[in-house]
PDB file of N, CA and C in Angstrom:
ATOM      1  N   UNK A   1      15.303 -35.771  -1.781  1.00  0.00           N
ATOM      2  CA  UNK A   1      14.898 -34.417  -1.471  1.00  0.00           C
ATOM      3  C   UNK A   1      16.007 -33.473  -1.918  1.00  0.00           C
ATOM      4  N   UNK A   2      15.705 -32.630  -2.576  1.00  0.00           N
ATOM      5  CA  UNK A   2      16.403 -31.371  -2.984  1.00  0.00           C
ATOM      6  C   UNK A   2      17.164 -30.229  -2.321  1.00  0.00           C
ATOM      7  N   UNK A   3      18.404 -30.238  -2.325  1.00  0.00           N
ATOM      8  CA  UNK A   3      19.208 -29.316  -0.929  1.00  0.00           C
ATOM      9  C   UNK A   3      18.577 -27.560  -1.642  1.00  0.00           C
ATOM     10  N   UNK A   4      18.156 -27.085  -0.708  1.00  0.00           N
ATOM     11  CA  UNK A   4      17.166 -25.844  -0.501  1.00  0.00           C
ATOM     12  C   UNK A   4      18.901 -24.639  -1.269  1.00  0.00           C
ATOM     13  N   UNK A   5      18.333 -23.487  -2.039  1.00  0.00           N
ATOM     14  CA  UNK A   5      18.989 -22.848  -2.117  1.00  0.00           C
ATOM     15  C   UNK A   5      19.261 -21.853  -1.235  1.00  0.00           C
ATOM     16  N   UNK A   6      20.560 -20.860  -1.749  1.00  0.00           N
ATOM     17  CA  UNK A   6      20.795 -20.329  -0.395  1.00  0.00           C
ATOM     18  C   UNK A   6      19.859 -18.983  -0.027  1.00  0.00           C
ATOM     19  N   UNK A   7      19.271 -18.148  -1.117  1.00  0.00           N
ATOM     20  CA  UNK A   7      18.019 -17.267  -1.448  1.00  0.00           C
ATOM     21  C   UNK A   7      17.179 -18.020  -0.559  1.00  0.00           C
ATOM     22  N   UNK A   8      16.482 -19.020  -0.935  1.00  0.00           N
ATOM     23  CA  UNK A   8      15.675 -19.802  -0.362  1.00  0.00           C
ATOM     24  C   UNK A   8      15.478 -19.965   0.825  1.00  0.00           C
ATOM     25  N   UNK A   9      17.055 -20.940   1.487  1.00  0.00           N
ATOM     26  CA  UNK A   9      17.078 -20.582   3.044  1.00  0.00           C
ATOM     27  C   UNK A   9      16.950 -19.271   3.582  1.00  0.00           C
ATOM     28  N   UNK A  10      17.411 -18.076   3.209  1.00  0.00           N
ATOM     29  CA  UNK A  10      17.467 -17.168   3.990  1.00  0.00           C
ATOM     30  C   UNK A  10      16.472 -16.413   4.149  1.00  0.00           C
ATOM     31  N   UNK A  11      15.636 -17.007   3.062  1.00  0.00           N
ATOM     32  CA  UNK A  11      14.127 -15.839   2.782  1.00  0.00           C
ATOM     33  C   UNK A  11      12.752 -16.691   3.719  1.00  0.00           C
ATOM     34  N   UNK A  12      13.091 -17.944   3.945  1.00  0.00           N
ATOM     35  CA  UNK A  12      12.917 -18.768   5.084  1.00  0.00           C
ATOM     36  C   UNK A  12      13.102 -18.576   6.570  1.00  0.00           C
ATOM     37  N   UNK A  13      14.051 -17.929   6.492  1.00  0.00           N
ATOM     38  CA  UNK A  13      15.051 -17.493   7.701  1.00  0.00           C
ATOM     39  C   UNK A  13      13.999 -16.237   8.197  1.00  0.00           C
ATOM     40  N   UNK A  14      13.987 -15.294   6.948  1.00  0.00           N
ATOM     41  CA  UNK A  14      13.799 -14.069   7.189  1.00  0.00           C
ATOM     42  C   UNK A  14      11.867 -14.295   7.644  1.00  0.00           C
ATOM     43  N   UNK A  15      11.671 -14.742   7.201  1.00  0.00           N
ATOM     44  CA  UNK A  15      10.279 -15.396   7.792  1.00  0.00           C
ATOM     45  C   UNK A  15       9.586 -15.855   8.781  1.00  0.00           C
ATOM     46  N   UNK A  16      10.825 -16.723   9.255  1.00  0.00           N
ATOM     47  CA  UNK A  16      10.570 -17.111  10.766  1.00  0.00           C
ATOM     48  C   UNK A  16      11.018 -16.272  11.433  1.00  0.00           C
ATOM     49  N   UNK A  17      11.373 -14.885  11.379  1.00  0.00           N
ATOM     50  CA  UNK A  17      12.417 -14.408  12.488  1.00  0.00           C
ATOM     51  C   UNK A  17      10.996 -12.789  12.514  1.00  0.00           C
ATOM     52  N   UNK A  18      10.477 -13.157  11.793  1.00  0.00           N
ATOM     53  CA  UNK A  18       9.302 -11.629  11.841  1.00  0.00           C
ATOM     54  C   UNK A  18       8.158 -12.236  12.556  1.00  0.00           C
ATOM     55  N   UNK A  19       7.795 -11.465  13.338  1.00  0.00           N
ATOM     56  CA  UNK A  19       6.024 -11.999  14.354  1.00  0.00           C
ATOM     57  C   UNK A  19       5.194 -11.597  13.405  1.00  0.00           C
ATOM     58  N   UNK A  20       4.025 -12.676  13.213  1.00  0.00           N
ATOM     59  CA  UNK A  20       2.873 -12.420  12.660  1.00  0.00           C
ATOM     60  C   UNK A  20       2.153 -11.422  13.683  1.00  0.00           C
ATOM     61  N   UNK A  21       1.766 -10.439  12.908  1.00  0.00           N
ATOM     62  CA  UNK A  21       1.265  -9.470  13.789  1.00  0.00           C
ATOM     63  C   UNK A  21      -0.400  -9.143  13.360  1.00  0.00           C
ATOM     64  N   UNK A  22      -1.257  -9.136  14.429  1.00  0.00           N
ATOM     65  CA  UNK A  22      -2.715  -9.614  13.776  1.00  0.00           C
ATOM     66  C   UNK A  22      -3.648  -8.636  14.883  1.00  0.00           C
ATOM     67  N   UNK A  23      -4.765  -8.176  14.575  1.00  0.00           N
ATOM     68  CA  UNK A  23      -5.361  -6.872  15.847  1.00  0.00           C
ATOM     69  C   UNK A  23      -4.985  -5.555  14.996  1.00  0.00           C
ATOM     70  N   UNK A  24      -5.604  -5.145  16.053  1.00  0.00           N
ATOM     71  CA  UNK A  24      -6.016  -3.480  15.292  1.00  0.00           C
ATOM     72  C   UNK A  24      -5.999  -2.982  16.887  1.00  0.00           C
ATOM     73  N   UNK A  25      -5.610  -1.555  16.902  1.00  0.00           N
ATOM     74  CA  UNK A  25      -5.970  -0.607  17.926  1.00  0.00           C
ATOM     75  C   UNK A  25      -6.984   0.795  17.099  1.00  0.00           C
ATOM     76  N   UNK A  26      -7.560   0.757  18.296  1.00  0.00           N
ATOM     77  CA  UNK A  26      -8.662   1.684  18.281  1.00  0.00           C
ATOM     78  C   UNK A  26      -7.944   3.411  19.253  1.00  0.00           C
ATOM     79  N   UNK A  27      -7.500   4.200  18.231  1.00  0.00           N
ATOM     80  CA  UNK A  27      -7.449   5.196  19.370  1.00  0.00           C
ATOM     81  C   UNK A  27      -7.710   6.651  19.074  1.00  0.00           C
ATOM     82  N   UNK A  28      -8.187   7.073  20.357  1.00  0.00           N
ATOM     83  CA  UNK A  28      -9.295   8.679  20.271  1.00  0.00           C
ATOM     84  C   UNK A  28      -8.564   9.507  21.353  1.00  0.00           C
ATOM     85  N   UNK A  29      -8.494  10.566  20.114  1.00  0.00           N
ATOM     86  CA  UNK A  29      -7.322  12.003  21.211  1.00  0.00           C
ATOM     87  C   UNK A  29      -8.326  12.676  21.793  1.00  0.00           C
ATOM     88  N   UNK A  30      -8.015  13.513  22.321  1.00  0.00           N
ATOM     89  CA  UNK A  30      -8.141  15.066  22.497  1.00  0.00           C
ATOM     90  C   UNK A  30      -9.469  15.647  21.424  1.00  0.00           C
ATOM     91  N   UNK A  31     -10.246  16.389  22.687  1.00  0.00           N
ATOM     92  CA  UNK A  31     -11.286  17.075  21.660  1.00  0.00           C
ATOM     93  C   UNK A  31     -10.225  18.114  20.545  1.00  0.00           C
ATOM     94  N   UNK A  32      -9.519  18.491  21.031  1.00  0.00           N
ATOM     95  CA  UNK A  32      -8.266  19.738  20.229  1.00  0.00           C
ATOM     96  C   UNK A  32      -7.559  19.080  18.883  1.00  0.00           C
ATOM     97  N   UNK A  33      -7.441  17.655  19.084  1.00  0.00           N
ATOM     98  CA  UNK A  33      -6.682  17.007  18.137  1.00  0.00           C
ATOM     99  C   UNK A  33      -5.878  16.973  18.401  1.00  0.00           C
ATOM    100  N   UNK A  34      -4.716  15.451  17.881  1.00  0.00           N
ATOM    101  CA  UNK A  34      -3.315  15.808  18.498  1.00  0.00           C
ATOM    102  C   UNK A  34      -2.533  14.405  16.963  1.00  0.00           C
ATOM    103  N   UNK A  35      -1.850  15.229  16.902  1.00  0.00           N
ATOM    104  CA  UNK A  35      -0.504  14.439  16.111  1.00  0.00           C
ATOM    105  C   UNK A  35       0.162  13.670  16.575  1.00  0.00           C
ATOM    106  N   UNK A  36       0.249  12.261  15.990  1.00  0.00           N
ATOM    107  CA  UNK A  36       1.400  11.178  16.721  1.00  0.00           C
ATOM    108  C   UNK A  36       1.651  10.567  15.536  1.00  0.00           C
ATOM    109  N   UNK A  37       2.860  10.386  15.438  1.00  0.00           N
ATOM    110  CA  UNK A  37       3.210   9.543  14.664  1.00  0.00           C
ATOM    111  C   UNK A  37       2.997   9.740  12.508  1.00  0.00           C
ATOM    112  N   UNK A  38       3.207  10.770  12.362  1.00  0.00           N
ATOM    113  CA  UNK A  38       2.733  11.431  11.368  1.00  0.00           C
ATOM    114  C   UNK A  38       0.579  10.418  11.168  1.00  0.00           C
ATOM    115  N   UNK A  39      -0.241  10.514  12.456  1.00  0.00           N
ATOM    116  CA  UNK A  39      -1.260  10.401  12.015  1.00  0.00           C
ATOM    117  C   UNK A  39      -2.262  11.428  12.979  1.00  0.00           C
ATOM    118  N   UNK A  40      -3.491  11.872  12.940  1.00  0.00           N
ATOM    119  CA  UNK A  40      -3.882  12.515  13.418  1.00  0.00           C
ATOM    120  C   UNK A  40      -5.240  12.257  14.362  1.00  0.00           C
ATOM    121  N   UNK A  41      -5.113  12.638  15.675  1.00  0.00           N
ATOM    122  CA  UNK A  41      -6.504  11.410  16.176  1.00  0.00           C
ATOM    123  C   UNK A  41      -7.064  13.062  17.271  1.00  0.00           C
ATOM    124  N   UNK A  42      -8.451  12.364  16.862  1.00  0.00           N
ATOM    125  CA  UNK A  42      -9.207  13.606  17.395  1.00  0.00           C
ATOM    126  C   UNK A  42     -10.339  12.695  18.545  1.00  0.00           C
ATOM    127  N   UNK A  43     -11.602  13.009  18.971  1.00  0.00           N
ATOM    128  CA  UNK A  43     -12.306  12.790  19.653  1.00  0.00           C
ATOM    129  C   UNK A  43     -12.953  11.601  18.642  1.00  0.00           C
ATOM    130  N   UNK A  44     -12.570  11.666  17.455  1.00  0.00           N
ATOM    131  CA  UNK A  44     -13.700  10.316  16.441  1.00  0.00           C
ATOM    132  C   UNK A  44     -12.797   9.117  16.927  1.00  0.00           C
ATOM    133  N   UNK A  45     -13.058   7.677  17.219  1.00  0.00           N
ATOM    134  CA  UNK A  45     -12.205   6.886  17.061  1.00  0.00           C
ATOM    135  C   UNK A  45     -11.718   6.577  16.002  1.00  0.00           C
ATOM    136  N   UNK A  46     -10.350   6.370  15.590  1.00  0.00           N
ATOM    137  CA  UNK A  46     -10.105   5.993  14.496  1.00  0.00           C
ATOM    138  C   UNK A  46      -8.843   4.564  14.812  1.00  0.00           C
ATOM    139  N   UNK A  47      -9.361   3.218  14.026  1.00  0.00           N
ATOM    140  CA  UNK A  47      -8.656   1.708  14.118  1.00  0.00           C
ATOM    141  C   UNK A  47      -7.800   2.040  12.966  1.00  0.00           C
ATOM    142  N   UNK A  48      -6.607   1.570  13.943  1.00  0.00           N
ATOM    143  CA  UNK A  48      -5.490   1.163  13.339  1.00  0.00           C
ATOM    144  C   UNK A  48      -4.873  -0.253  13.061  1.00  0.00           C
ATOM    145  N   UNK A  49      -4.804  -0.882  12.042  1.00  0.00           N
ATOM    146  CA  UNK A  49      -4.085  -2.332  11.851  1.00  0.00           C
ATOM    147  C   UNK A  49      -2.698  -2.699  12.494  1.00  0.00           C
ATOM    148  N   UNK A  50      -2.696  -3.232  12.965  1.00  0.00           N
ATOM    149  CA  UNK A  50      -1.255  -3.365  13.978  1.00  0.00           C
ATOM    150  C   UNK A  50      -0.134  -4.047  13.193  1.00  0.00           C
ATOM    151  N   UNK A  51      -0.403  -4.318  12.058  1.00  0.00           N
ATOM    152  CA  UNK A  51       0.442  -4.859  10.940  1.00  0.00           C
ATOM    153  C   UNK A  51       0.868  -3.819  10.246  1.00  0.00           C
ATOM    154  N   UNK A  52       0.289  -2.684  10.046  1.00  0.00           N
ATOM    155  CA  UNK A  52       0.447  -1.037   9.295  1.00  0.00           C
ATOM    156  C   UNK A  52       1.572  -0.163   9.815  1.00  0.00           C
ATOM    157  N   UNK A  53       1.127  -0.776  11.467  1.00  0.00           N
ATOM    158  CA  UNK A  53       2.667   0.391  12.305  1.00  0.00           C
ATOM    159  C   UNK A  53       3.828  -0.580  12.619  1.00  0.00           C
ATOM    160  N   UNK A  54       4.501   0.075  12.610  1.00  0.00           N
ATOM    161  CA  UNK A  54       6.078   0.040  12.628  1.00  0.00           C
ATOM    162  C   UNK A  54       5.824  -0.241  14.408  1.00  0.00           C
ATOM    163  N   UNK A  55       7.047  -0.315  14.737  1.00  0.00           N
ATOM    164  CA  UNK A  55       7.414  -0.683  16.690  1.00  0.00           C
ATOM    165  C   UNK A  55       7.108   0.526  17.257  1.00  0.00           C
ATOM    166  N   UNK A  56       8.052   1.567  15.872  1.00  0.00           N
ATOM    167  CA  UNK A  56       8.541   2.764  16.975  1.00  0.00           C
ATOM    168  C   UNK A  56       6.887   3.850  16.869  1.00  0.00           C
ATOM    169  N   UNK A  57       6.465   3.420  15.501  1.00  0.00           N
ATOM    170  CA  UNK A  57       4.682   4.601  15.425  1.00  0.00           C
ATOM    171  C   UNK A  57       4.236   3.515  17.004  1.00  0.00           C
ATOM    172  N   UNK A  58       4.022   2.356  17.173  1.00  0.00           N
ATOM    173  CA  UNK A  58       3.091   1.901  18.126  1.00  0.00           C
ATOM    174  C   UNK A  58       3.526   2.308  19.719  1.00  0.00           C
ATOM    175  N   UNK A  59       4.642   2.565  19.893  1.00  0.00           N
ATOM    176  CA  UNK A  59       5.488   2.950  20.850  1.00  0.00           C
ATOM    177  C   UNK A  59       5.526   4.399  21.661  1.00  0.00           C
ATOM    178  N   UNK A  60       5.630   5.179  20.334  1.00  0.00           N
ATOM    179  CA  UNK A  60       5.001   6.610  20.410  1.00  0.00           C
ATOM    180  C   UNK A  60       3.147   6.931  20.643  1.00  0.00           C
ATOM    181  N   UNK A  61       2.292   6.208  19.894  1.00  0.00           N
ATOM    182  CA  UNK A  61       1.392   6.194  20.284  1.00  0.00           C
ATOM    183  C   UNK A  61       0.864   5.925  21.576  1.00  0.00           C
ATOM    184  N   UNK A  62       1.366   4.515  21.975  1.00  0.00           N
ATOM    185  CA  UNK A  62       1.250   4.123  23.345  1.00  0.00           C
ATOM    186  C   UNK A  62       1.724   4.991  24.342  1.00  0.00           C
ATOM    187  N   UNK A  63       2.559   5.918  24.230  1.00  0.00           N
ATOM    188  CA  UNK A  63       3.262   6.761  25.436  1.00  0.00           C
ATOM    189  C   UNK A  63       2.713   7.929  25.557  1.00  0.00           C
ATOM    190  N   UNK A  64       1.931   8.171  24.938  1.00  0.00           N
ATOM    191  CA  UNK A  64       1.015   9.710  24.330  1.00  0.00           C
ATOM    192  C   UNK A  64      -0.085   9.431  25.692  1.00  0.00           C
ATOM    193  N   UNK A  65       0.048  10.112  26.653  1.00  0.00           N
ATOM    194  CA  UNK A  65      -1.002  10.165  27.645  1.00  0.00           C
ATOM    195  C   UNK A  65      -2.121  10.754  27.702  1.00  0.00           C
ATOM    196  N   UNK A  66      -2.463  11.646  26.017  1.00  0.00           N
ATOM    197  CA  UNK A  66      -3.085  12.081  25.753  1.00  0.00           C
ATOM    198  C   UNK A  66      -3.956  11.212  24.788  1.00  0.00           C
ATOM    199  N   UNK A  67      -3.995  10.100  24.688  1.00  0.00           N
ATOM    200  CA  UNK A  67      -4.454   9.460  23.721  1.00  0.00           C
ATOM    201  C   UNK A  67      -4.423   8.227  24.319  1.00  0.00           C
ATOM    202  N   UNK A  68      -6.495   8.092  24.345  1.00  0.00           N
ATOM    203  CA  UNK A  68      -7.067   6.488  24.871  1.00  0.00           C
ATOM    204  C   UNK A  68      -6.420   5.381  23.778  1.00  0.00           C
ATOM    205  N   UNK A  69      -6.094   4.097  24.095  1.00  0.00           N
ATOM    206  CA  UNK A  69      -6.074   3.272  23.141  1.00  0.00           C
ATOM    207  C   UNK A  69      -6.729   1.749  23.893  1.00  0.00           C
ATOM    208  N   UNK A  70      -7.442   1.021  22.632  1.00  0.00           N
ATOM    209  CA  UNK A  70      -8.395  -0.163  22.830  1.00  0.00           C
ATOM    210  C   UNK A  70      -7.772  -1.008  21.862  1.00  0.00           C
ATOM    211  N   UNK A  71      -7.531  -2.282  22.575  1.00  0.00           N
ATOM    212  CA  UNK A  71      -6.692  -3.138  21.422  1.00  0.00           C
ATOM    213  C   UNK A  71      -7.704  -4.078  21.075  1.00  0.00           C
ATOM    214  N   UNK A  72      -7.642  -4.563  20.277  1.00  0.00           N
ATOM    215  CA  UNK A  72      -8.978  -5.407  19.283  1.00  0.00           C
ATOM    216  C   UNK A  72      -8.389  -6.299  18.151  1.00  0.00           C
ATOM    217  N   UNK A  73      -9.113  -7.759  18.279  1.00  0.00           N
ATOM    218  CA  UNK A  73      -8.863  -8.659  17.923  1.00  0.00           C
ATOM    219  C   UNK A  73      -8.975  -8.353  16.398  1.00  0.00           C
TER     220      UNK A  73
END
């Protein structure tokens, strides 16, 4: 067996160390509309891929008490 290079290991490394992230959120603002996260959510629902946002967009979204969210497989 072939000793793994060091690119190799680490891009290995870097692989196992990220969560597969899989689901979508569903979320609906304000009849007025409201801005989070440079995206814009009004009374339409609009799904988001949970692989698309970053920690800190899902974080900010989530804390927005103005804005329902439905998490979905």
């Amino acid at each position: 067996m072939a000793a793994k290079s060091k690119t190799e290991a680490e891009s290995a490394e870097n692989v196992a160390a990220e969560p597969v992230v899989s689901g979508a959120i569903v979320v609906t603002g304000p009849e007025a509309g409201r801005w989070r996260s440079g995206r814009y959510f009004c009374r339409v629902a609009r799904t988001l891929q949970l692989a698309e946002l970053s920690a800190e967009d899902l974080k900010q979204i989530e804390a927005d008490p103005l804005l329902k969210i439905n998490y979905v497989d």
